[in-house]
N, C-alpha and C. Protein backbone atom coordinates (compact mmCIF):
# COMPACT_ATOMS: atom_id res chain seq x y z
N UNK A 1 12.70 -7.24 11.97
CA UNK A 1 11.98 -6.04 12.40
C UNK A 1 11.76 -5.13 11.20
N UNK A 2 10.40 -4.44 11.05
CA UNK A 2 10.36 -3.54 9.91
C UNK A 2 10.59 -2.34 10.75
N UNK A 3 10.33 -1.35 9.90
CA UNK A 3 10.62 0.06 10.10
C UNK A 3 9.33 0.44 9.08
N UNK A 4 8.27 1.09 10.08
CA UNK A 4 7.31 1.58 9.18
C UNK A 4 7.33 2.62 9.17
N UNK A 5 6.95 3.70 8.15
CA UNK A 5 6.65 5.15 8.10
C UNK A 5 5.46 5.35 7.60
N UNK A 6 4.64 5.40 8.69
CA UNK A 6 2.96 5.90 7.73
C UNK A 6 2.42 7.18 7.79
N UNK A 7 2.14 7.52 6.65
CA UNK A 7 2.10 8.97 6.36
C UNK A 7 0.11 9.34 6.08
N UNK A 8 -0.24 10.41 6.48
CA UNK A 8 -1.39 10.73 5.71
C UNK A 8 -1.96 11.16 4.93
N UNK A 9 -2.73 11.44 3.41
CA UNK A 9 -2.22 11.86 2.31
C UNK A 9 -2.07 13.33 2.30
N UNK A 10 -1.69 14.23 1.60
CA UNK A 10 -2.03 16.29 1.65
C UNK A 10 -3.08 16.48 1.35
N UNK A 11 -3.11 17.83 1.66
CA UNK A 11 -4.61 18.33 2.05
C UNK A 11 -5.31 18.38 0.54
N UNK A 12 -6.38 18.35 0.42
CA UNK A 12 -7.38 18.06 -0.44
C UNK A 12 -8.28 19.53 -0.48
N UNK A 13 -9.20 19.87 -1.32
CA UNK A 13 -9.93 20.95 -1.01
C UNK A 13 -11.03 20.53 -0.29
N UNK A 14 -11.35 19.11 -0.47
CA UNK A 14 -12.85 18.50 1.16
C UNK A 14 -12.21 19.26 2.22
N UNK A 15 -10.44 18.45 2.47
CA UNK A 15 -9.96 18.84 3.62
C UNK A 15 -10.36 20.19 4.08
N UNK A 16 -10.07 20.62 3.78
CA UNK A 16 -9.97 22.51 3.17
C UNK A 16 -11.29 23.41 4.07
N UNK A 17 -12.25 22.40 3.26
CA UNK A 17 -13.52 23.15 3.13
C UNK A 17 -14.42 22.54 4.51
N UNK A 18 -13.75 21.04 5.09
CA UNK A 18 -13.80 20.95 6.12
C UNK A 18 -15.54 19.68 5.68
N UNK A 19 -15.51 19.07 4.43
CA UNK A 19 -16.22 18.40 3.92
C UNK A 19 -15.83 17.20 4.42
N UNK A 20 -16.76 16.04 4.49
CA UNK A 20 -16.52 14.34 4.76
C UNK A 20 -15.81 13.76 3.55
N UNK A 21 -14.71 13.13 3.55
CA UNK A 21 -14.14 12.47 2.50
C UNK A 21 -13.96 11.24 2.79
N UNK A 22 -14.17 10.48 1.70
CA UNK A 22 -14.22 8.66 2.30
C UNK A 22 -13.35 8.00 1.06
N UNK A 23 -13.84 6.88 0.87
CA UNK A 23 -13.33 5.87 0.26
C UNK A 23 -13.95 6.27 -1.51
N UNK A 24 -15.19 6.63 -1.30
CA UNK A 24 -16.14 7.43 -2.52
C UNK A 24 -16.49 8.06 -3.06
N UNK A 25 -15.33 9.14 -2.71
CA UNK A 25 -14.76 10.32 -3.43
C UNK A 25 -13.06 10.15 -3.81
N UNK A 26 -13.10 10.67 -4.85
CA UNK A 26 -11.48 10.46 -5.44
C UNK A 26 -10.79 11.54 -5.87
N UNK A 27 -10.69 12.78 -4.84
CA UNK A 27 -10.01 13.85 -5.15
C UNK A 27 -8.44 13.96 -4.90
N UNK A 28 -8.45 15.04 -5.67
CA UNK A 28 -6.73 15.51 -5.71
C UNK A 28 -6.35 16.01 -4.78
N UNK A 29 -5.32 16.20 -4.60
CA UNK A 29 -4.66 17.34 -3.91
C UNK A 29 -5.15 18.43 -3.79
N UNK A 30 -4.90 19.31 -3.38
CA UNK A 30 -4.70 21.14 -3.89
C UNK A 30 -3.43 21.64 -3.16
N UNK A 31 -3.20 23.15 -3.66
CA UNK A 31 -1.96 23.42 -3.92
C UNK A 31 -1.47 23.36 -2.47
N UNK A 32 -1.98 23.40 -1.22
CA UNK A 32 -1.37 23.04 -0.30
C UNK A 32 -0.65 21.62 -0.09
N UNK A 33 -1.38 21.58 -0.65
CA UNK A 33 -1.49 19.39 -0.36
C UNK A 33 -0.39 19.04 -1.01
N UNK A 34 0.28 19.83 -2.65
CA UNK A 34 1.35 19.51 -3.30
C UNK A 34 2.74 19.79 -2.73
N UNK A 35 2.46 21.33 -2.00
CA UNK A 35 3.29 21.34 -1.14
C UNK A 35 3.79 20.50 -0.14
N UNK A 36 3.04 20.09 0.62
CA UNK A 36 3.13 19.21 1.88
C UNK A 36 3.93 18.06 1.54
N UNK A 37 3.39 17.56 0.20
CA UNK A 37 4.18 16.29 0.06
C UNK A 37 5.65 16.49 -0.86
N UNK A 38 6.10 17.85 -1.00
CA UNK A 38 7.04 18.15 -1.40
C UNK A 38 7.58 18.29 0.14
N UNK A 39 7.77 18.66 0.67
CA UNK A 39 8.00 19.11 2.20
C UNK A 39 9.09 17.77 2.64
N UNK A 40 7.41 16.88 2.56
CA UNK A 40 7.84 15.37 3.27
C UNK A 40 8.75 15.10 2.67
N UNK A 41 8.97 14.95 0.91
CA UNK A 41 10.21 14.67 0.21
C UNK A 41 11.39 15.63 0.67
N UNK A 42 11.40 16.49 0.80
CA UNK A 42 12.53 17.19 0.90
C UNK A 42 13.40 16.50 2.18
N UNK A 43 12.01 15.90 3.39
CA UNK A 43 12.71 15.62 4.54
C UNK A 43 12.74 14.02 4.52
N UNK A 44 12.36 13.28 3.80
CA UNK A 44 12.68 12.02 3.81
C UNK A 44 12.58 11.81 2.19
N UNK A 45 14.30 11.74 1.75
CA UNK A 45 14.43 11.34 0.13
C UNK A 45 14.19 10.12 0.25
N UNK A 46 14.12 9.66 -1.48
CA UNK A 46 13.77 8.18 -1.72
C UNK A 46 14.08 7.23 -1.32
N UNK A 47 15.83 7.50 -1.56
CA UNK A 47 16.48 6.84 -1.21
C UNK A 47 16.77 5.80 0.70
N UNK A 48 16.05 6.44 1.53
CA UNK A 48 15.80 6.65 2.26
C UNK A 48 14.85 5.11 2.66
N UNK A 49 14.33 4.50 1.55
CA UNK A 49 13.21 3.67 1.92
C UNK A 49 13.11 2.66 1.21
N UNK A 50 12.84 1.68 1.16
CA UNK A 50 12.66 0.43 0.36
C UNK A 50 12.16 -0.17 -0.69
N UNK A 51 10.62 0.52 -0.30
CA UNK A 51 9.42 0.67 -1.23
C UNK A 51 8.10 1.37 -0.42
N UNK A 52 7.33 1.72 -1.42
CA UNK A 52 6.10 2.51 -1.19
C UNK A 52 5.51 2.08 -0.89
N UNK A 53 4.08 1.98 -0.29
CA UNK A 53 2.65 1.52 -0.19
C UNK A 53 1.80 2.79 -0.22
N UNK A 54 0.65 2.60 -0.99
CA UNK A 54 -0.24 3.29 -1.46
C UNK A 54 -1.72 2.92 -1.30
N UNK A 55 -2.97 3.28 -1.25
CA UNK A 55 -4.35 2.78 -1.24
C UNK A 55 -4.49 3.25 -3.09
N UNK A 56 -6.06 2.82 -3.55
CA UNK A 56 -6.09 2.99 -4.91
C UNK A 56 -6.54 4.57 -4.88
N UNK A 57 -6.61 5.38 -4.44
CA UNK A 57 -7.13 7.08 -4.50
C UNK A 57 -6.16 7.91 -4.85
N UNK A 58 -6.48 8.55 -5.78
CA UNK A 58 -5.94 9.60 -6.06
C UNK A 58 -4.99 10.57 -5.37
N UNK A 59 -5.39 10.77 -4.45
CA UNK A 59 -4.74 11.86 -3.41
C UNK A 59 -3.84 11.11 -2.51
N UNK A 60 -3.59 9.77 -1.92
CA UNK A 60 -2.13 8.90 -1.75
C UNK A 60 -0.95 8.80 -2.93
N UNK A 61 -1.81 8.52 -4.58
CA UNK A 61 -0.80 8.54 -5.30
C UNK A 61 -0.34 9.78 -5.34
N UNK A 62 -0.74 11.38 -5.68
CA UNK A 62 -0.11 12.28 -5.79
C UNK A 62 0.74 12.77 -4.42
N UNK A 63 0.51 11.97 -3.97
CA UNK A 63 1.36 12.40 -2.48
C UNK A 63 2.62 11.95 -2.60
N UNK A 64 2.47 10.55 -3.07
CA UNK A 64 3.91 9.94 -3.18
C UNK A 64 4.43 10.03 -4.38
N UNK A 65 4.15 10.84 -5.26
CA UNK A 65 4.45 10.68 -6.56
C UNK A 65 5.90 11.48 -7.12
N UNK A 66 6.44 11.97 -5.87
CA UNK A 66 7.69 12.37 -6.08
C UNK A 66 8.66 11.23 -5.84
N UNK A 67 8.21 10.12 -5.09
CA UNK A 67 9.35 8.81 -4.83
C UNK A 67 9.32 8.27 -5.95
N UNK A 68 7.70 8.11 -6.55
CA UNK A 68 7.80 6.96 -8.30
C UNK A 68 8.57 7.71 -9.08
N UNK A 69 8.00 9.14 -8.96
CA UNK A 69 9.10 9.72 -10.69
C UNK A 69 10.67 9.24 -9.94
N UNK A 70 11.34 9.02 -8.70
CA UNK A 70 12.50 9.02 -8.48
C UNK A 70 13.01 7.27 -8.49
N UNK A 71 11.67 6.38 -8.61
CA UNK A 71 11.96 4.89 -9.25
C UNK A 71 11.71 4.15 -8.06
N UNK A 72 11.08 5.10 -7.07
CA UNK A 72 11.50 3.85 -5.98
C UNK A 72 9.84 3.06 -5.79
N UNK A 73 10.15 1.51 -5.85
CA UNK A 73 8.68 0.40 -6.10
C UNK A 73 7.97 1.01 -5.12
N UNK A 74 6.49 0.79 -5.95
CA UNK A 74 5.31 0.94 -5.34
C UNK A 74 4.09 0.55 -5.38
N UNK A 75 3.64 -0.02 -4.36
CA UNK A 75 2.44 -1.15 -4.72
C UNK A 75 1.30 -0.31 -4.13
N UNK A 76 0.47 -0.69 -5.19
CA UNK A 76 -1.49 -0.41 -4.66
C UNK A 76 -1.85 -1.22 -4.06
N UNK A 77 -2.32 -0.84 -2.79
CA UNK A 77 -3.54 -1.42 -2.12
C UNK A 77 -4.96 -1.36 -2.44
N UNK A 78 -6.00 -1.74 -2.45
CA UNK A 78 -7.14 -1.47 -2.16
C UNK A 78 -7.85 -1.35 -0.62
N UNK A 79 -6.68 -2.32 0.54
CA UNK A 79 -6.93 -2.47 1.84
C UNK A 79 -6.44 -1.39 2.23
N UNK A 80 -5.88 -0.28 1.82
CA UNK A 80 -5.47 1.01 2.02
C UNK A 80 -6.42 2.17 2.33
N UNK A 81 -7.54 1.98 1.42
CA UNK A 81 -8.21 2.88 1.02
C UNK A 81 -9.22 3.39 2.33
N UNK A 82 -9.49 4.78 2.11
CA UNK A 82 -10.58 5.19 3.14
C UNK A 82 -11.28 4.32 3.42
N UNK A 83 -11.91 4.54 4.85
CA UNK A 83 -13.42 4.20 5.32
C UNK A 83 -14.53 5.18 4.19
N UNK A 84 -15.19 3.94 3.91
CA UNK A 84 -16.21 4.31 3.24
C UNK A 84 -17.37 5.14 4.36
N UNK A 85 -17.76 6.34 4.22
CA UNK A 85 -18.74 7.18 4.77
C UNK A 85 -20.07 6.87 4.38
N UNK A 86 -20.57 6.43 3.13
CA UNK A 86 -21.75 5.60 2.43
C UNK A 86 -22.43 7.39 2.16
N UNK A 87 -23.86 7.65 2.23
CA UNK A 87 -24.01 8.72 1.98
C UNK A 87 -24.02 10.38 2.41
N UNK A 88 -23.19 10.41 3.21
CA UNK A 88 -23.22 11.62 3.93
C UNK A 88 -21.45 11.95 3.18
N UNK A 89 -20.74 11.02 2.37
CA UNK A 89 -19.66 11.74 2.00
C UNK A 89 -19.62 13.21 1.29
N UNK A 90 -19.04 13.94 1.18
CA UNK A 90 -19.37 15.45 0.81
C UNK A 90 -19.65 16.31 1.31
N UNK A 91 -20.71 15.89 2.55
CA UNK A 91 -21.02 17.07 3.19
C UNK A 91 -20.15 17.71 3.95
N UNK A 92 -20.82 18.78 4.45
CA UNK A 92 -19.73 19.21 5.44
C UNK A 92 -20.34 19.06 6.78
N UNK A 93 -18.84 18.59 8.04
CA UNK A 93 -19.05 18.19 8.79
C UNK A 93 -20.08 18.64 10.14
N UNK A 94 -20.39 19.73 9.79
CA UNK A 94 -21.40 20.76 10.63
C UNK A 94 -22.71 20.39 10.26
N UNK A 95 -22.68 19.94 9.10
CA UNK A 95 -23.96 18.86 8.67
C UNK A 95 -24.62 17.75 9.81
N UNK A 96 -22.99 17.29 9.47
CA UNK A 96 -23.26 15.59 9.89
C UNK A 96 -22.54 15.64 11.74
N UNK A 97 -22.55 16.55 12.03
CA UNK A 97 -21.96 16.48 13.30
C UNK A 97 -22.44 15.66 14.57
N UNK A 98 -23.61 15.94 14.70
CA UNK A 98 -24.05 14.95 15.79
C UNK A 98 -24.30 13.25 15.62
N UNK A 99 -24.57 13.36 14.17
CA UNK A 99 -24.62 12.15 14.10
C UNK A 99 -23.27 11.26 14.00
N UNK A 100 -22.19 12.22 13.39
CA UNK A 100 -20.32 11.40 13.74
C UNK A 100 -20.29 11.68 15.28
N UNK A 101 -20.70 12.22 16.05
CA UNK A 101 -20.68 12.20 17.40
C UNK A 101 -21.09 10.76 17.61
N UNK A 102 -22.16 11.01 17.62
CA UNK A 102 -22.66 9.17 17.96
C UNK A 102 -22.13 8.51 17.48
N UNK A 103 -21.65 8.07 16.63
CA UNK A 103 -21.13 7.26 15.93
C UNK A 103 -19.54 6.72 16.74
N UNK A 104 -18.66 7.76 16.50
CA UNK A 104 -17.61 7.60 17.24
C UNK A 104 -17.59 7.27 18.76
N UNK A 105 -19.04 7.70 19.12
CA UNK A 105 -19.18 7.21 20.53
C UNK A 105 -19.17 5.98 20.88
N UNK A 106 -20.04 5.22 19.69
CA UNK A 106 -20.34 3.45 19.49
C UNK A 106 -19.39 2.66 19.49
N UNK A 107 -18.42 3.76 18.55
CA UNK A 107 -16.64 2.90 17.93
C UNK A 107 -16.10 2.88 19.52
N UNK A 108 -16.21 3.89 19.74
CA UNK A 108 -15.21 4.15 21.27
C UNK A 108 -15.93 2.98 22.44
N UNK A 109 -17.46 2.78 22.22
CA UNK A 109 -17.41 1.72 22.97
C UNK A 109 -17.60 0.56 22.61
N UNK A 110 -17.33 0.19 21.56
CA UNK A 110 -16.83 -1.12 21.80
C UNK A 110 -17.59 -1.87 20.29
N UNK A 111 -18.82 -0.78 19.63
CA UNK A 111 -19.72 -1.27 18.58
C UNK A 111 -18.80 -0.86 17.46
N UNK A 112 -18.28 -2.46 16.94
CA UNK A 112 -17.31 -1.98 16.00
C UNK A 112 -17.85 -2.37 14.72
N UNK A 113 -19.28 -2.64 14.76
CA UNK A 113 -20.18 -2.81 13.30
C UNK A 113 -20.76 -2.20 13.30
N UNK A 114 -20.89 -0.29 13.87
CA UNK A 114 -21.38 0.31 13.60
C UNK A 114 -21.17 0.90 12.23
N UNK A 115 -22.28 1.02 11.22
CA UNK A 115 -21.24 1.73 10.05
C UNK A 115 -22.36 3.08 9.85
N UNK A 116 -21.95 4.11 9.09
CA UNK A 116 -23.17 4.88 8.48
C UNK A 116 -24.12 4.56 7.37
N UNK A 117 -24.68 4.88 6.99
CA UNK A 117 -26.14 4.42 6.17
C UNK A 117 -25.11 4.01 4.89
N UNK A 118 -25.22 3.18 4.16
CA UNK A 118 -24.36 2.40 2.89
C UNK A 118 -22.75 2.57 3.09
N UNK A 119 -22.58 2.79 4.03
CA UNK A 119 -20.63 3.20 4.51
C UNK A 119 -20.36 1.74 4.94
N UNK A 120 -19.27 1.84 5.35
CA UNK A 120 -18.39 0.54 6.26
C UNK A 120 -18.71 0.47 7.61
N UNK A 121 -18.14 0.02 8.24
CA UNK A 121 -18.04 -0.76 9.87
C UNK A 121 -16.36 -0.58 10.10
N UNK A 122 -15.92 0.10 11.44
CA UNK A 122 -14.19 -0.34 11.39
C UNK A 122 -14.03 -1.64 11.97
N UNK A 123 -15.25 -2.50 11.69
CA UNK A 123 -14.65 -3.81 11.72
C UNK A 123 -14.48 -4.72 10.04
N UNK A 124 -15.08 -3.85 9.33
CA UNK A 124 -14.90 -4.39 8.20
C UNK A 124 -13.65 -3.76 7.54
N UNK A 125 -13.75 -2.55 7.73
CA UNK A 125 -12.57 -1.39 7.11
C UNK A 125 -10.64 -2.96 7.67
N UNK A 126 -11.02 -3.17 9.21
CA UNK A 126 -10.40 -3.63 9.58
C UNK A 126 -9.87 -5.01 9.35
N UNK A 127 -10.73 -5.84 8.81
CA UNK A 127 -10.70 -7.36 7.92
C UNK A 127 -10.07 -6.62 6.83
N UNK A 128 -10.28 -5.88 5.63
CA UNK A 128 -9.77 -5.46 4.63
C UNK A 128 -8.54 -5.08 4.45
N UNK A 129 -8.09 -4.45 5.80
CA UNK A 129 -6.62 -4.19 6.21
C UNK A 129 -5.26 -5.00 6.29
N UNK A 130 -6.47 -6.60 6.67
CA UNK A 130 -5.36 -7.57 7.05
C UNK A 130 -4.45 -7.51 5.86
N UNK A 131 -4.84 -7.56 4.50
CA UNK A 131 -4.47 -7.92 3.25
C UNK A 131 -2.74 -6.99 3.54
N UNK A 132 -3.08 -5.88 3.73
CA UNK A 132 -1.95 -4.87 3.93
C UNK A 132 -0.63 -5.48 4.56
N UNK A 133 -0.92 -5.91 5.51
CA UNK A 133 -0.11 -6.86 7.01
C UNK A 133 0.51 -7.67 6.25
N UNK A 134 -0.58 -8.27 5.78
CA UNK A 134 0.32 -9.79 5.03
C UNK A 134 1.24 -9.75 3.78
N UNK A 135 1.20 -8.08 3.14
CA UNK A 135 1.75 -8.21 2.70
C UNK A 135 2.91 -7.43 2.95
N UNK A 136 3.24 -6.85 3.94
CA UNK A 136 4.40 -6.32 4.50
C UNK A 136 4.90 -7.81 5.31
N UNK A 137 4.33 -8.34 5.72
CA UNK A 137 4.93 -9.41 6.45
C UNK A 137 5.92 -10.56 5.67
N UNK A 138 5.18 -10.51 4.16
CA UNK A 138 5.76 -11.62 3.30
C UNK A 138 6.61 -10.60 2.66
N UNK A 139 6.75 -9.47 2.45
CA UNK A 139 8.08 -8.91 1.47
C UNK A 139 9.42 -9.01 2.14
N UNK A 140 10.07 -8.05 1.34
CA UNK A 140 11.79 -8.19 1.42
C UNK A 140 11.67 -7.22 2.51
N UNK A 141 10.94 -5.85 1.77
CA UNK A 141 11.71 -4.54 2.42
C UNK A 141 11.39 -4.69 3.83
N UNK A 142 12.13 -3.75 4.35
CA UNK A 142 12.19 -3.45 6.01
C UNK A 142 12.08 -1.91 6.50
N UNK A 143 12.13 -1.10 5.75
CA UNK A 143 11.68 0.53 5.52
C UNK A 143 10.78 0.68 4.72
N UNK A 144 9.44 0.94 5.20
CA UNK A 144 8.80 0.64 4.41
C UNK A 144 8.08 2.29 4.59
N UNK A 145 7.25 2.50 3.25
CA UNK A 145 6.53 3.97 3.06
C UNK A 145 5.33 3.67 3.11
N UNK A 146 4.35 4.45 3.88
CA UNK A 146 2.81 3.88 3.82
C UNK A 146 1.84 5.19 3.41
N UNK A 147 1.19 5.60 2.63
CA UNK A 147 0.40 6.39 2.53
C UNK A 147 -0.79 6.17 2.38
N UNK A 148 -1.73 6.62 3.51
CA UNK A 148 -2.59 6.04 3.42
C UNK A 148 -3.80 7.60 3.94
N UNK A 149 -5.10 7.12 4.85
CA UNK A 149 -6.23 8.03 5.07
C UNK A 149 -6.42 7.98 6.51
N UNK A 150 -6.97 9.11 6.99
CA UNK A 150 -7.01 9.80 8.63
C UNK A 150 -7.95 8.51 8.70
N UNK A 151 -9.05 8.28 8.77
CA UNK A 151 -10.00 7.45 10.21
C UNK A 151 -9.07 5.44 9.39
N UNK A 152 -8.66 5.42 8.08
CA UNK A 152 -7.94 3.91 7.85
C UNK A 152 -6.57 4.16 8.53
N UNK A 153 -6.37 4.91 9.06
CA UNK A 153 -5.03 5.17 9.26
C UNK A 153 -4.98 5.48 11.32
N UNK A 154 -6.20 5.56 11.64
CA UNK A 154 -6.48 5.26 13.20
C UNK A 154 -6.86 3.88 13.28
N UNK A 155 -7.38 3.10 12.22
CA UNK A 155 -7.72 1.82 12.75
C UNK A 155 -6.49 1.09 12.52
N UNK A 156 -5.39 1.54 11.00
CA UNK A 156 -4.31 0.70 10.97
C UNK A 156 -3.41 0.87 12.29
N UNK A 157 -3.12 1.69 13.35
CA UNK A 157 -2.59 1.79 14.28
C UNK A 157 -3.32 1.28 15.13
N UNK A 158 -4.36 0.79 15.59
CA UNK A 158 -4.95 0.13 16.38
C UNK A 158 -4.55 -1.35 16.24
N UNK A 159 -4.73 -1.75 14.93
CA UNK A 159 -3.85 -3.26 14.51
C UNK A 159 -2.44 -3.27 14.79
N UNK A 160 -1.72 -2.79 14.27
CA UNK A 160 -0.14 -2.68 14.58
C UNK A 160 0.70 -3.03 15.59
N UNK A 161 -0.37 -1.95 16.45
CA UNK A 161 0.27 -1.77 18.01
C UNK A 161 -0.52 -2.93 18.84
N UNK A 162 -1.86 -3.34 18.05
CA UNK A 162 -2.38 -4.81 18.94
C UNK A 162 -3.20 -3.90 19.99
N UNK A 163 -4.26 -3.17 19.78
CA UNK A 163 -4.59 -2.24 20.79
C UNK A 163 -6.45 -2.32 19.86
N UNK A 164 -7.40 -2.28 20.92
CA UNK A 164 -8.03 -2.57 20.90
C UNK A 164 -8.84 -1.03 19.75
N UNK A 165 -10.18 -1.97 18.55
CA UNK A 165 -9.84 -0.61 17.84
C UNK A 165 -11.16 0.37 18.67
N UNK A 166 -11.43 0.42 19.70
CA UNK A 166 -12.07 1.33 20.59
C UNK A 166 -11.14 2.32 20.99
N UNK A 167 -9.68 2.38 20.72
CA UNK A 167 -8.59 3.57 21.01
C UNK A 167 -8.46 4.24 19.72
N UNK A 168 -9.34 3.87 18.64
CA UNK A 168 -8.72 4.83 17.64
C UNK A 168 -8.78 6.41 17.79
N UNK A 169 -9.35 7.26 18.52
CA UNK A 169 -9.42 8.39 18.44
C UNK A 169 -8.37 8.49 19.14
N UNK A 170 -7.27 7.81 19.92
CA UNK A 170 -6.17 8.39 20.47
C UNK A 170 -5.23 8.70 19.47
N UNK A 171 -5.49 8.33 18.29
CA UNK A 171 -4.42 7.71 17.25
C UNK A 171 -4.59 9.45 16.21
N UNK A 172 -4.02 10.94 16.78
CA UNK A 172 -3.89 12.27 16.24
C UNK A 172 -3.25 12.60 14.82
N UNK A 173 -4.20 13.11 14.20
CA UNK A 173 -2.98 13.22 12.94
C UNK A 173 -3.79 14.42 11.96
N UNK A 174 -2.77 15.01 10.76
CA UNK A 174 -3.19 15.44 10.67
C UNK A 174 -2.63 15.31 8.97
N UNK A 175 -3.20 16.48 7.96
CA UNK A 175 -2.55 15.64 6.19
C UNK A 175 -1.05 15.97 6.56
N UNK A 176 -0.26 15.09 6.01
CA UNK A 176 1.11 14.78 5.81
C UNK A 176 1.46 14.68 7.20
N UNK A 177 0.86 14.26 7.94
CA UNK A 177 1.41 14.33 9.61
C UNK A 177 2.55 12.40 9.52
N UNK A 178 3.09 12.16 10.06
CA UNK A 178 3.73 11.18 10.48
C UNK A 178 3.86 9.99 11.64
N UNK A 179 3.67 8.86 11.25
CA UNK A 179 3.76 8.27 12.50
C UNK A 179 4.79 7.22 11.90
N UNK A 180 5.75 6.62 12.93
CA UNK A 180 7.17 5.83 12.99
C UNK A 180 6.72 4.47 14.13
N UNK A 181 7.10 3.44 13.26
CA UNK A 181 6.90 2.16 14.00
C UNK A 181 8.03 1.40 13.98
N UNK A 182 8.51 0.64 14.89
CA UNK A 182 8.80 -0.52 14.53
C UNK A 182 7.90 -2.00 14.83
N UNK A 183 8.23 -2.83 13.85
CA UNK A 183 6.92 -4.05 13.89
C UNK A 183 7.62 -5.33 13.49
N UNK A 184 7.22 -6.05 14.43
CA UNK A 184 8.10 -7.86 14.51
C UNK A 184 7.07 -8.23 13.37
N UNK A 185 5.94 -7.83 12.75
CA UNK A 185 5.12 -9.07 12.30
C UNK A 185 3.84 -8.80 12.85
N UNK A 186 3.97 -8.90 13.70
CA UNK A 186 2.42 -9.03 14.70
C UNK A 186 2.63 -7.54 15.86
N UNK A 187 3.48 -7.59 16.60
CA UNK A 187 3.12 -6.00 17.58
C UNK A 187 3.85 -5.00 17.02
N UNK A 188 3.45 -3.58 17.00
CA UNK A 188 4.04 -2.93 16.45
C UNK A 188 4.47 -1.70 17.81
N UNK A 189 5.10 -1.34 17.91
CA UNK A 189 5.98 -0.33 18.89
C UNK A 189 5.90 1.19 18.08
N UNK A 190 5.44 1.96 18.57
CA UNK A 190 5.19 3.80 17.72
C UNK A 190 6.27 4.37 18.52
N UNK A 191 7.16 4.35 17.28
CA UNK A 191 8.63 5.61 17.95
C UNK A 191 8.37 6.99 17.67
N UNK A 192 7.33 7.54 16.80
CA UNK A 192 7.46 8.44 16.52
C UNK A 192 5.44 8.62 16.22
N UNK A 193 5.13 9.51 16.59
CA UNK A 193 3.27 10.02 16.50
C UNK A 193 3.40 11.53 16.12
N UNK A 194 2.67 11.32 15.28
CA UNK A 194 1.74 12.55 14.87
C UNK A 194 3.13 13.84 14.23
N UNK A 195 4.28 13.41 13.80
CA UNK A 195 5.27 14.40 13.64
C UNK A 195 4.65 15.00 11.90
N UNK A 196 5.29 16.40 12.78
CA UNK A 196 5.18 17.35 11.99
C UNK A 196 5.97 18.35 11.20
N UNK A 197 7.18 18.27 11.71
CA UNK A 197 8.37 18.85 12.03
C UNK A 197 8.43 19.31 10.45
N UNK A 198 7.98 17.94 9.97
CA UNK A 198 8.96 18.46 8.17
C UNK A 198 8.02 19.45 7.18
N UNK A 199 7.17 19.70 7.97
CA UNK A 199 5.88 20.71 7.85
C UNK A 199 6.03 22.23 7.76
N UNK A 200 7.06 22.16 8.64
CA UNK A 200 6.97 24.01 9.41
C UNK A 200 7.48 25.17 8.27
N UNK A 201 7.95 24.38 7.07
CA UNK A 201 7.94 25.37 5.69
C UNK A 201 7.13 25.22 5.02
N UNK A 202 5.38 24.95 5.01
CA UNK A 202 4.37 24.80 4.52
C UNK A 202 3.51 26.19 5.91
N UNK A 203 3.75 25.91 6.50
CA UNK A 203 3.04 26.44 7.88
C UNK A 203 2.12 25.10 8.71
N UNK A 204 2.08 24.59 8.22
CA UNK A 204 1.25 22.74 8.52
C UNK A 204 1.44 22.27 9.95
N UNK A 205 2.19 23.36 11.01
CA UNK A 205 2.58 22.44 12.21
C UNK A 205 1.37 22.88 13.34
């Protein structure tokens, strides 16, 4: 049985500003965001975990980057990484609103090759993911750290739990929010959604 902890990365200034962020933008943190993932460290030390998982973006590594300076292994994904948005990344979402309306409407029923104009599909986002699986499935550790992105991080819970990915909008979260699994391999069981708790000295809850 593993023990997953998947985390979402800190807030960003897109976040912030309430802009689309995907796979095709590679921003930092900001000073909230440094906080947050100081927070999370304070409430789950290194020691605590096995090894890391990361996507290749910027703003997962600085999230976890208090476990590496403390030594504990950590591998890049690329199957980590955001859903690609294709060209509407940047904007802000009051922009693009009706049209992520529809969109999520398609996902929710059932059109899972819907993608946006040069973006992904969460059926492709979701093939790309497998890579992730297989490789938690073939390692040692059994506590494992996941940092990863809000809409890759509703479809990775849709895989996990074996749940069809037309439920991803059930799947709430928010930056540095928390979700707790346990996982045979193939089904995964959520002991813990959307926690926030280690937040409430940031104001983040």
């Amino acid at each position: 049985m593993y023990n997953l902890y998947i985390i979402r990365h800190g807030e960003t200034a897109y976040n912030a500003s309430g802009k689309i962020q995907g796979r095709g933008i590679d921003s930092s943190l900001n000073e909230r965001g440094m906080q947050q993932a100081e927070a999370f460290l304070r409430a789950y030390p290194s020691d605590f975990f096995d090894v890391v998982y990361c996507s290749t973006l910027k703003r997962t590594k600085q999230t976890i980057q208090g476990y590496l300076d403390a030594g504990l292994p950590c591998k890049e994904l690329a199957a980590l990484d955001e859903f690609n948005w294709g060209e509407v990344e940047g904007q802000p979402y009051t922009v693009y609103a009706e049209t992520y309306r529809e969109m999520t409407e398609a996902w929710t029923g059932g059109d899972y090759h819907r993608a946006p104009h040069l973006g992904e599909s969460p059926a492709e986002v979701a093939l790309r993911q497998q890579e992730a699986l297989q490789a938690w499935r073939s390692g040692t550790a059994q506590r494992i750290l996941v940092c990863m992105h809000g809409r890759a991080l509703r479809l990775m819970l849709c895989q996990l739990t074996q749940q069809p990915l037309s439920q991803m909008e059930s799947f709430t979260h928010t930056n540095l929010s928390l979700y707790v699994l346990d996982w045979d391999g193939e089904r995964g069981q959520i002991r813990v959604a959307d926690d926030r708790r280690h937040l409430k000295a940031v104001g983040s809850l």
